[in-house]
PDB file of N, CA and C in Angstrom:
ATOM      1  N   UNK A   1     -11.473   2.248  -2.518  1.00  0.00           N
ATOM      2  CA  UNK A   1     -11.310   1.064  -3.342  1.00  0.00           C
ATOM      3  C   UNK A   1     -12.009   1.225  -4.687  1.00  0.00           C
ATOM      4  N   UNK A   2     -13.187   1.962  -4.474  1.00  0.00           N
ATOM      5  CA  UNK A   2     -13.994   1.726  -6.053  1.00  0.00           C
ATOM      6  C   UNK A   2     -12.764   2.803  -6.974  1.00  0.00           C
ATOM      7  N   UNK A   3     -12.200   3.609  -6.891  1.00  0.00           N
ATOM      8  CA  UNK A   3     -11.345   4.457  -7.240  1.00  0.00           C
ATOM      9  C   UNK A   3     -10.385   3.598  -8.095  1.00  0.00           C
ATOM     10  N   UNK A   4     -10.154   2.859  -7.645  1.00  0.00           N
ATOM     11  CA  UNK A   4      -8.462   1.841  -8.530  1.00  0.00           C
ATOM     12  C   UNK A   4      -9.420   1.071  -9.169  1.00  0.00           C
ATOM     13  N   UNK A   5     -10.674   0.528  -9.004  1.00  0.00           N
ATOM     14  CA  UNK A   5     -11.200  -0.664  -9.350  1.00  0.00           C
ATOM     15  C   UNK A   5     -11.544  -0.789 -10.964  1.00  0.00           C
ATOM     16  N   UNK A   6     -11.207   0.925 -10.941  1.00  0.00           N
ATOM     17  CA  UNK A   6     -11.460   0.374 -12.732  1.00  0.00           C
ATOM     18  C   UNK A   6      -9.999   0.824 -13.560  1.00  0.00           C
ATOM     19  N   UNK A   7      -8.887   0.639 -13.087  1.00  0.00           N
ATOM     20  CA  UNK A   7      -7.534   0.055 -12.597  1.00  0.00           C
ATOM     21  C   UNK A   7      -6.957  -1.404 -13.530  1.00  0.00           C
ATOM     22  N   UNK A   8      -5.765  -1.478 -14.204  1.00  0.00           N
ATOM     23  CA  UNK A   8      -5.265  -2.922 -14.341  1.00  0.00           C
ATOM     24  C   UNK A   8      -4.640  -2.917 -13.711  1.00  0.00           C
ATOM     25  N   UNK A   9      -4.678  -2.865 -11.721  1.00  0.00           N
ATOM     26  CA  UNK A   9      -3.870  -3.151 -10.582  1.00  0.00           C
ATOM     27  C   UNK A   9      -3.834  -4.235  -9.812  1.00  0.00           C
ATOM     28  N   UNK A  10      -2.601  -4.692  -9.337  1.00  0.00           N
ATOM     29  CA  UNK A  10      -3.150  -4.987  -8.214  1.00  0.00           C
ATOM     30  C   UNK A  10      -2.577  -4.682  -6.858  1.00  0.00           C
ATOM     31  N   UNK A  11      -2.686  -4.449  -5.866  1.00  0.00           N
ATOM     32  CA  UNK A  11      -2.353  -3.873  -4.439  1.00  0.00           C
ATOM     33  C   UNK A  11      -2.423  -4.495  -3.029  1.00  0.00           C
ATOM     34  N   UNK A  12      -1.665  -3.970  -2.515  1.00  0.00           N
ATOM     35  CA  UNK A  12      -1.898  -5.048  -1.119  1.00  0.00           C
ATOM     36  C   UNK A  12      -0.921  -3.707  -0.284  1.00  0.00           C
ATOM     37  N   UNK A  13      -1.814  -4.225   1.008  1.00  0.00           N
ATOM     38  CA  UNK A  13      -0.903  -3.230   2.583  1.00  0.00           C
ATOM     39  C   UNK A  13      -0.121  -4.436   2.940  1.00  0.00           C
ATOM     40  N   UNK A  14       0.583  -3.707   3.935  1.00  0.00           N
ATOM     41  CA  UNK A  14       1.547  -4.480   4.610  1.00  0.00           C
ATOM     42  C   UNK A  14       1.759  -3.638   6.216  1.00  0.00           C
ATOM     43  N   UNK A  15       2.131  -4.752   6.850  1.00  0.00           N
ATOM     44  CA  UNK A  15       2.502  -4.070   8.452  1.00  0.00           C
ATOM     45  C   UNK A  15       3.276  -4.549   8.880  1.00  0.00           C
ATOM     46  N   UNK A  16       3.530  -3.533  10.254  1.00  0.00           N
ATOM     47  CA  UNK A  16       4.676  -4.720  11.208  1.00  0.00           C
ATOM     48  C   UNK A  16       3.902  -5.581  12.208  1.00  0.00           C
ATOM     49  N   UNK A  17       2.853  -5.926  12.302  1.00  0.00           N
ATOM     50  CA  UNK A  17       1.614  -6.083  13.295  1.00  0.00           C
ATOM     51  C   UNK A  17       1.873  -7.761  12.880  1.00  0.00           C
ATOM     52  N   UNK A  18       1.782  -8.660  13.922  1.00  0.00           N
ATOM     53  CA  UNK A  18       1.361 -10.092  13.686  1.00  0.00           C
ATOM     54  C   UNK A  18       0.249 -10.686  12.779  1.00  0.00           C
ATOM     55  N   UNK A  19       0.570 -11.474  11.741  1.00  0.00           N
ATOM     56  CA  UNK A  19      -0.479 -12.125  11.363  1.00  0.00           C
ATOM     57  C   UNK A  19      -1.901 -12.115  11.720  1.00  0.00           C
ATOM     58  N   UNK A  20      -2.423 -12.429  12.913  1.00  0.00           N
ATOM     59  CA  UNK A  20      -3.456 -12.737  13.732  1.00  0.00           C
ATOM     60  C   UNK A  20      -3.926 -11.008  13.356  1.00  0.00           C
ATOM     61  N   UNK A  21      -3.353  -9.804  14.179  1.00  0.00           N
ATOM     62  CA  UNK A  21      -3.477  -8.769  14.233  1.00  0.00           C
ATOM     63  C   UNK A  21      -3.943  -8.568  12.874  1.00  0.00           C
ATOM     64  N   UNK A  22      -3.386  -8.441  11.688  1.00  0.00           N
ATOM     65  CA  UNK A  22      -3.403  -7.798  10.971  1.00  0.00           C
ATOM     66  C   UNK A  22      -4.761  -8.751  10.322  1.00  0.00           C
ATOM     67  N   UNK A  23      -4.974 -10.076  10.030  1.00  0.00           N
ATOM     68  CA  UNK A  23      -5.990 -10.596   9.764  1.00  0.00           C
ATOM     69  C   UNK A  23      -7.610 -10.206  10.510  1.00  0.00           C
ATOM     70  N   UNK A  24      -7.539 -10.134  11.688  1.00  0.00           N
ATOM     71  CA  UNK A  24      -8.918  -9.515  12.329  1.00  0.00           C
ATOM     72  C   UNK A  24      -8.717  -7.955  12.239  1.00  0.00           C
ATOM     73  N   UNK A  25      -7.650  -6.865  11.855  1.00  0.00           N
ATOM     74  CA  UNK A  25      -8.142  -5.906  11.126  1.00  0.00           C
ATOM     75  C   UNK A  25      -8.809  -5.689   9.360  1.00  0.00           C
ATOM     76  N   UNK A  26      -8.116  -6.802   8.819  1.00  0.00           N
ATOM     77  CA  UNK A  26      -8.996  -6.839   7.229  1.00  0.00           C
ATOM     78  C   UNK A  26     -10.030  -7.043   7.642  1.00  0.00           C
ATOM     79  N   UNK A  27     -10.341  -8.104   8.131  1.00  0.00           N
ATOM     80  CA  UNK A  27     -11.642  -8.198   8.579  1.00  0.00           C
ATOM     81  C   UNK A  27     -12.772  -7.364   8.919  1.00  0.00           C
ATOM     82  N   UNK A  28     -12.272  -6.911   9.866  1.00  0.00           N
ATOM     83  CA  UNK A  28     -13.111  -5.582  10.686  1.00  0.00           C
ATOM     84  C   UNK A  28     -13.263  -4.684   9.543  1.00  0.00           C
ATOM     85  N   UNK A  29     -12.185  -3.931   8.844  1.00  0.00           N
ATOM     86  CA  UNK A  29     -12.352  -2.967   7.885  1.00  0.00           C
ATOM     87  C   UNK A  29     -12.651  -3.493   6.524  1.00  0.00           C
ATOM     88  N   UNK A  30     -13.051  -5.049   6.522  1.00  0.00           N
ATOM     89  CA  UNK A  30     -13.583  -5.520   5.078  1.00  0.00           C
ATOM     90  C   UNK A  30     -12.929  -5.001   3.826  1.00  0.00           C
ATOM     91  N   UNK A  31     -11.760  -5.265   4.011  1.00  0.00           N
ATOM     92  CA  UNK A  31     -10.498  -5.376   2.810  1.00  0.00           C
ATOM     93  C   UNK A  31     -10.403  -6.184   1.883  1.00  0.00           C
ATOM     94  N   UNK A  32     -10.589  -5.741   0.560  1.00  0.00           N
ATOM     95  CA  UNK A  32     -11.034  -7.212   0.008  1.00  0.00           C
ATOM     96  C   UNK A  32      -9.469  -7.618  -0.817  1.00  0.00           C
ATOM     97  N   UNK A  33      -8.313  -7.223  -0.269  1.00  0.00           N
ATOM     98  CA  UNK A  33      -6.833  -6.890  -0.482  1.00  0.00           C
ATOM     99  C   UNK A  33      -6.154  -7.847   0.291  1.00  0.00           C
ATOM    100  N   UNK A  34      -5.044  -8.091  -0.049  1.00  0.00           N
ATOM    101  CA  UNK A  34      -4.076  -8.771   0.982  1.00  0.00           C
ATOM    102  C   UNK A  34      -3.655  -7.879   2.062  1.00  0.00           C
ATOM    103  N   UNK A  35      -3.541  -8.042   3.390  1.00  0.00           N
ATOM    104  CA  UNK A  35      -2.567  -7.518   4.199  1.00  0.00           C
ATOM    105  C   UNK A  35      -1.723  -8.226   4.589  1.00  0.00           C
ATOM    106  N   UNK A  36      -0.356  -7.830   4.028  1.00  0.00           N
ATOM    107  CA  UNK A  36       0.785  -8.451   4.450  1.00  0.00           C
ATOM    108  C   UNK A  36       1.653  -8.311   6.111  1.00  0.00           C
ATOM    109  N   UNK A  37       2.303  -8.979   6.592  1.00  0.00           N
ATOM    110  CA  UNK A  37       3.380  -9.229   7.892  1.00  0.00           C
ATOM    111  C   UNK A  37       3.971  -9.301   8.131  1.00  0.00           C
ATOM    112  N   UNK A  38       5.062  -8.220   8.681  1.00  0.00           N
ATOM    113  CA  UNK A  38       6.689  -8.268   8.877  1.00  0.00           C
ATOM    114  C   UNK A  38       6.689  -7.835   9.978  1.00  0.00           C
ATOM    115  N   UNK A  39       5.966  -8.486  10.701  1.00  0.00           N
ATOM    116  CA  UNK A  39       6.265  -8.734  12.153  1.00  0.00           C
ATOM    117  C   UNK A  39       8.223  -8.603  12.967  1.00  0.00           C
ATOM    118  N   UNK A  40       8.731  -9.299  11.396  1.00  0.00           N
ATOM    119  CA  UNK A  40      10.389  -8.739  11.960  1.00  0.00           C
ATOM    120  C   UNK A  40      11.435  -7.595  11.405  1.00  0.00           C
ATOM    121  N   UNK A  41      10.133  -7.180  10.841  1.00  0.00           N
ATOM    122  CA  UNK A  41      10.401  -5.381  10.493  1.00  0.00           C
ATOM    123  C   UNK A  41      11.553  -5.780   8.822  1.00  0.00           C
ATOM    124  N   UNK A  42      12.064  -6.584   8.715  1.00  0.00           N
ATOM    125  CA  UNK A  42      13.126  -6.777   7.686  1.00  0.00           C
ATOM    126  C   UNK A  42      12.286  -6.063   6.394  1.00  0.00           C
ATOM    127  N   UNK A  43      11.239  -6.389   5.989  1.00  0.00           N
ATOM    128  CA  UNK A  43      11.099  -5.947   4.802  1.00  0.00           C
ATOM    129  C   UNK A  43      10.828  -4.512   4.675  1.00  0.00           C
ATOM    130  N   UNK A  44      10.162  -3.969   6.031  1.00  0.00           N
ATOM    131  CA  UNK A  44       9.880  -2.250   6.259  1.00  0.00           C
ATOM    132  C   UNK A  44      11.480  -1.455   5.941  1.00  0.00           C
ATOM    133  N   UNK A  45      11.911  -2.472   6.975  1.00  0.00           N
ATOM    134  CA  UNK A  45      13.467  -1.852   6.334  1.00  0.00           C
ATOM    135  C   UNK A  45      14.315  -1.827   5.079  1.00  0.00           C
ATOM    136  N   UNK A  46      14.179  -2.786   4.371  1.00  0.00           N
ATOM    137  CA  UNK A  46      14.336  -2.946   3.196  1.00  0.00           C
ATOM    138  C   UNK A  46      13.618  -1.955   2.345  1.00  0.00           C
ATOM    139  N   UNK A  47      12.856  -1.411   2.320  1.00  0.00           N
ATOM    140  CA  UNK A  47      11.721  -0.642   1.891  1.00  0.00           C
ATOM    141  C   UNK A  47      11.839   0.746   2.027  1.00  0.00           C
ATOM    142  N   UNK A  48      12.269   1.327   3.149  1.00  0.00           N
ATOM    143  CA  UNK A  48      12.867   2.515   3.850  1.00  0.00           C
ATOM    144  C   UNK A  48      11.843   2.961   4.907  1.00  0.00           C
ATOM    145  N   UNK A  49      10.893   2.290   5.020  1.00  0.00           N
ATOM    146  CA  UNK A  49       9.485   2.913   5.674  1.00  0.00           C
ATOM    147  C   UNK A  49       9.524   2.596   6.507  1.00  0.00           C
ATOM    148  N   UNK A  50      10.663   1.856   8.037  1.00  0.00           N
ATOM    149  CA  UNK A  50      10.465   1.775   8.946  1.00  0.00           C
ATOM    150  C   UNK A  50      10.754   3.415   9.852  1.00  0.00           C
ATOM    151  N   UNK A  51       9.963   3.529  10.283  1.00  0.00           N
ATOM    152  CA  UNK A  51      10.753   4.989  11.381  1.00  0.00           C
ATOM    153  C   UNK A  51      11.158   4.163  12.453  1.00  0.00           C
ATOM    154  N   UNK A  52      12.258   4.386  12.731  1.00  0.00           N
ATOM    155  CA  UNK A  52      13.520   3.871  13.761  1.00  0.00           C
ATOM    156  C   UNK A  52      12.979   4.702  15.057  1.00  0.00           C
ATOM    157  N   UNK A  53      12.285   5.584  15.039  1.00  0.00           N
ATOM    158  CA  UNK A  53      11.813   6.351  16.386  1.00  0.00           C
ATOM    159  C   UNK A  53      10.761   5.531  17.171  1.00  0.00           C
ATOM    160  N   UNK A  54       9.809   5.236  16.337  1.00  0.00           N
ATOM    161  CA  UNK A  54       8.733   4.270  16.949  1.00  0.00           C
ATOM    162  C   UNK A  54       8.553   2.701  16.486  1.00  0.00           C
ATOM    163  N   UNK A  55       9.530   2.315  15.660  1.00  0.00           N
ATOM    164  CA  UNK A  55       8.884   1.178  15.009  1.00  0.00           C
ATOM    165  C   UNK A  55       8.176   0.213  14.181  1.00  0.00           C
ATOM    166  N   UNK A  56       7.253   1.784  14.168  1.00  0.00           N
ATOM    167  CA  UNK A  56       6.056   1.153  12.928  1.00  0.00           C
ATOM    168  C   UNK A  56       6.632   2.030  11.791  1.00  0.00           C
ATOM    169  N   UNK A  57       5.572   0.956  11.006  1.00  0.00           N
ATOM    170  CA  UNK A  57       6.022   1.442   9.285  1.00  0.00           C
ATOM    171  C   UNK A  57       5.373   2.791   8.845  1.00  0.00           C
ATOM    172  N   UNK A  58       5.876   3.515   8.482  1.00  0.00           N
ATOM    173  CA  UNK A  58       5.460   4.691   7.910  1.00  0.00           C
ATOM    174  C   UNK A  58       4.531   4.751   6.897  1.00  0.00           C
ATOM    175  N   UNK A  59       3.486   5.138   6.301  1.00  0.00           N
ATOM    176  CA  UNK A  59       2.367   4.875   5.137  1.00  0.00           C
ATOM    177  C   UNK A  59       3.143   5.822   4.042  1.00  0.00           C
ATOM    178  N   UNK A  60       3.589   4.873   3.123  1.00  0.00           N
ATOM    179  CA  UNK A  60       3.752   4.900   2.189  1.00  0.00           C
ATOM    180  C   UNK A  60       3.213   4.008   1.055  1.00  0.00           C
ATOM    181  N   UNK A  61       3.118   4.115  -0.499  1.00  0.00           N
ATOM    182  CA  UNK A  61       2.806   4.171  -1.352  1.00  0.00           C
ATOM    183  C   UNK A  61       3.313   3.815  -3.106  1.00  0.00           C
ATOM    184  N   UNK A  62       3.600   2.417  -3.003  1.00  0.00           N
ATOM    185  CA  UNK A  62       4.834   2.422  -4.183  1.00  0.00           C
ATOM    186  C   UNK A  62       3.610   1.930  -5.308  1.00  0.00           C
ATOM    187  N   UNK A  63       3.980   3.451  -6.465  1.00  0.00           N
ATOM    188  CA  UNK A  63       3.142   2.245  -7.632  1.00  0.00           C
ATOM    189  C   UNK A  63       4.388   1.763  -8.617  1.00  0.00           C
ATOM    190  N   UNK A  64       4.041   0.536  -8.546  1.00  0.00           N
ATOM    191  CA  UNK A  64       5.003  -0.844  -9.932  1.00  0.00           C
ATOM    192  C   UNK A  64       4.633  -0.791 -10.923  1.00  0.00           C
ATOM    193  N   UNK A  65       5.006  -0.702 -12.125  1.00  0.00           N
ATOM    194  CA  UNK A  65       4.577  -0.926 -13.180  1.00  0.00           C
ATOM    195  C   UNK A  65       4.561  -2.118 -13.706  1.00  0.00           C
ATOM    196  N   UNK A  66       4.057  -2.920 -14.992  1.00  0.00           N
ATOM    197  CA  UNK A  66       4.060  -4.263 -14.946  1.00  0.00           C
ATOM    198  C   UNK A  66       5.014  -4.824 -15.393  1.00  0.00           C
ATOM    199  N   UNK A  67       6.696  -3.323 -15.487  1.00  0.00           N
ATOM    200  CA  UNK A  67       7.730  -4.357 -15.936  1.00  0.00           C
ATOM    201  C   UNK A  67       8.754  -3.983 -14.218  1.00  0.00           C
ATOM    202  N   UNK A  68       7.961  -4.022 -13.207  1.00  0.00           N
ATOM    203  CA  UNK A  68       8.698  -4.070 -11.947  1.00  0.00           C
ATOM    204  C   UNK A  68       9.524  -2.668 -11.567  1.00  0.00           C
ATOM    205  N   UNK A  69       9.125  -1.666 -12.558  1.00  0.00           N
ATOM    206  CA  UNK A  69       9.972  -0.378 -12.356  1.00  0.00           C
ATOM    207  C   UNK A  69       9.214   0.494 -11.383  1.00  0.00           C
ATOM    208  N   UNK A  70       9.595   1.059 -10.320  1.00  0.00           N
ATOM    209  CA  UNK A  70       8.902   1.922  -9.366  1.00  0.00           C
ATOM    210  C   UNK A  70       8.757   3.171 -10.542  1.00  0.00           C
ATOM    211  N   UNK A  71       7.527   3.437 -10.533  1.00  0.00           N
ATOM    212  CA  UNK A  71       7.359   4.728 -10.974  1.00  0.00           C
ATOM    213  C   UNK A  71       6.725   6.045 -10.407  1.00  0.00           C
ATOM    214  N   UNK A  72       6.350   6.006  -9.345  1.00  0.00           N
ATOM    215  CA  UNK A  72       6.387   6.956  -8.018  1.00  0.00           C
ATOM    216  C   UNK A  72       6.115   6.222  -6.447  1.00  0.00           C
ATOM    217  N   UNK A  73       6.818   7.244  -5.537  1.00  0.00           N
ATOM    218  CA  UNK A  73       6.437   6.810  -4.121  1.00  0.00           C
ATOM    219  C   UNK A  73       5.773   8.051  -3.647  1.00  0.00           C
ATOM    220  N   UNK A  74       4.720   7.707  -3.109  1.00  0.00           N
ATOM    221  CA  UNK A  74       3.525   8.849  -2.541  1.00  0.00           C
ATOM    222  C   UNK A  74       4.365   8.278  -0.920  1.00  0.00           C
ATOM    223  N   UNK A  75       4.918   9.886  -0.197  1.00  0.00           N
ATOM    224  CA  UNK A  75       5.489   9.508   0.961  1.00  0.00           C
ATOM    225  C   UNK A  75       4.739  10.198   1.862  1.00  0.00           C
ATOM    226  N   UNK A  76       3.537  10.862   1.277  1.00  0.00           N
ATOM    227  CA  UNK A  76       2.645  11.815   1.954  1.00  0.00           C
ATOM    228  C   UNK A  76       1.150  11.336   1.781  1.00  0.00           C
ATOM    229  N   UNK A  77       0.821  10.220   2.229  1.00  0.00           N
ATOM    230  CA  UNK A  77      -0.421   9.609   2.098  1.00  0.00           C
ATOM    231  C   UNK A  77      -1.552  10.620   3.112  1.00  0.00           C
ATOM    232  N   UNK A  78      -2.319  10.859   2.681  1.00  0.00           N
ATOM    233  CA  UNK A  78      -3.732  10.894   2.777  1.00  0.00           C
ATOM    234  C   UNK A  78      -4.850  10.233   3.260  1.00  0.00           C
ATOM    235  N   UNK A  79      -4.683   9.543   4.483  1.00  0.00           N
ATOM    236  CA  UNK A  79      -5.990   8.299   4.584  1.00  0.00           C
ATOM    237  C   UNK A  79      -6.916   8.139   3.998  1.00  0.00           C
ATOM    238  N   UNK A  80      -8.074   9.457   3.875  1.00  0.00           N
ATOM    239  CA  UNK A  80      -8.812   9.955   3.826  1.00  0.00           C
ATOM    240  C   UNK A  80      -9.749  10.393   2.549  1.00  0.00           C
ATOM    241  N   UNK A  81      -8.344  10.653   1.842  1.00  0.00           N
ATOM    242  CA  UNK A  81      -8.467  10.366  -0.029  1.00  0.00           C
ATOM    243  C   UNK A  81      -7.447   9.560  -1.021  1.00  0.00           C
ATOM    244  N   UNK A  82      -6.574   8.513  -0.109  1.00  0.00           N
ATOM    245  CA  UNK A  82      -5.876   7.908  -0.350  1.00  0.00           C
ATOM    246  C   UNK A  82      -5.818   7.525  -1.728  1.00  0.00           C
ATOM    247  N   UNK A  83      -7.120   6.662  -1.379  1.00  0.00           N
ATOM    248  CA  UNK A  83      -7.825   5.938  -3.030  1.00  0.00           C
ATOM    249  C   UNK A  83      -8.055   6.960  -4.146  1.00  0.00           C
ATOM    250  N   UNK A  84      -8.874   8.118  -4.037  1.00  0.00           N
ATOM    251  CA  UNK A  84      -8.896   9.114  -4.956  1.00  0.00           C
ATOM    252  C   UNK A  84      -7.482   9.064  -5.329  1.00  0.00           C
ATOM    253  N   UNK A  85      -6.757  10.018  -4.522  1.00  0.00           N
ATOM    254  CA  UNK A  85      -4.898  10.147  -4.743  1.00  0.00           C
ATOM    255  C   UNK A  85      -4.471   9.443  -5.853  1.00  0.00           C
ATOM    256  N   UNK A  86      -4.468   8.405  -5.658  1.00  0.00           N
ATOM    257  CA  UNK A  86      -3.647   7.018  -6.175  1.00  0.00           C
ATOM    258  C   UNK A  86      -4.094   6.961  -7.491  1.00  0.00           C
ATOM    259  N   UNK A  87      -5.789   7.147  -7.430  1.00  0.00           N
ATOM    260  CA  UNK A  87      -6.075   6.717  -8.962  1.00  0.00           C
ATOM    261  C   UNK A  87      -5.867   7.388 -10.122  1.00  0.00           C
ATOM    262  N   UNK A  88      -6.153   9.464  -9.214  1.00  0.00           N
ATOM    263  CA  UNK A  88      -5.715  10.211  -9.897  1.00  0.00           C
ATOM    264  C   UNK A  88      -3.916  10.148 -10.332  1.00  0.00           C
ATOM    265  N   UNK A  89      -3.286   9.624  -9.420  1.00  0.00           N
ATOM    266  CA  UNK A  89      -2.030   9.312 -10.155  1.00  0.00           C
ATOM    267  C   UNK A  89      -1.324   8.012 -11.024  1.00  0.00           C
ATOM    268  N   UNK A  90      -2.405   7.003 -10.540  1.00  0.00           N
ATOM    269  CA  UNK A  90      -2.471   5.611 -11.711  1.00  0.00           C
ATOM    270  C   UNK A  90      -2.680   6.580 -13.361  1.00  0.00           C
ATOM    271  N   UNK A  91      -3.920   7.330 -13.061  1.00  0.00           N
ATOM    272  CA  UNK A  91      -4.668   8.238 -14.664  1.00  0.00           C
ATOM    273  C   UNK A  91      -3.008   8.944 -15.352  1.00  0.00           C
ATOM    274  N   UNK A  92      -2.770   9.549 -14.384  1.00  0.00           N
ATOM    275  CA  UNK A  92      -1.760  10.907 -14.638  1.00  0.00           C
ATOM    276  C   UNK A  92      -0.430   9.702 -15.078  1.00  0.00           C
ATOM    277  N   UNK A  93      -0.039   8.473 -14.980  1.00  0.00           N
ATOM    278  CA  UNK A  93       1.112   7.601 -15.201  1.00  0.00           C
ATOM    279  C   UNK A  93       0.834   7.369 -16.478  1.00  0.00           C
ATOM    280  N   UNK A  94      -0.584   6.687 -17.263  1.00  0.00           N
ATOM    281  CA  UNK A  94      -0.979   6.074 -18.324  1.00  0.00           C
ATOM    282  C   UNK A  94      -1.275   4.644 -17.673  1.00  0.00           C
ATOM    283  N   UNK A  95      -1.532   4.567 -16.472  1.00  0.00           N
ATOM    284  CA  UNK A  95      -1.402   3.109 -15.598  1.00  0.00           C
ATOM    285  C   UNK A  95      -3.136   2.094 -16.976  1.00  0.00           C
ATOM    286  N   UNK A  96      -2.851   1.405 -17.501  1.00  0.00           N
ATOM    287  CA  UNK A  96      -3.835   0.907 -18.024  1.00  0.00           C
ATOM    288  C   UNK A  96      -5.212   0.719 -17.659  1.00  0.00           C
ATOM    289  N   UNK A  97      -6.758   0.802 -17.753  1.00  0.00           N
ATOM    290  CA  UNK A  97      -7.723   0.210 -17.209  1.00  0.00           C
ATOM    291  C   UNK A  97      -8.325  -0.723 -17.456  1.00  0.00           C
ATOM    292  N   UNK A  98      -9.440  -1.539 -16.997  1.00  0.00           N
ATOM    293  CA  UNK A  98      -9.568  -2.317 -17.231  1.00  0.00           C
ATOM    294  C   UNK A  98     -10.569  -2.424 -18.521  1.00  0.00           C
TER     295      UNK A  98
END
């Protein structure tokens, strides 16, 4: 998180996990982000990130620009250096800071 934070972003996860679920995981992992709920998979699908094999959403990565244009999808996330990843590719876009 400190990675984007000096960032003009803003970001949010999303799952297929219930409300409830996904609220006592921000929690637990102290997210200071939205986690979103598509509990009826429609928007994963819409999105392309559902895998039809298991269900769940695949970790992916869309950065928006602030006129709504996708300007990359990271389809190979990183848990681990996720945040690094991202910011180094917010830098590498011209993504603005704050």
């Amino acid at each position: 998180m400190s990675s984007l934070s000096k960032f003009k972003v803003q970001f949010f996860g999303a799952s297929v996990d219930p409300v409830a679920d996904n609220k006592a995981f921000a929690e637990k992992e102290k997210y200071n982000f939205p986690l979103l709920s598509d509990p009826d998979k429609s928007f994963s699908k819409a999105l392309g990130v559902l895998n039809p094999a298991n269900g769940f959403a695949q970790r992916w990565t869309y950065i928006i620009d602030d006129k709504g244009i996708i300007r990359e999808i990271d389809k190979a996330v990183k848990v681990q250096s996720h945040g690094k990843d991202i910011a180094a590719k917010l830098q590498e876009l011209g993504i603005p800071t704050k």
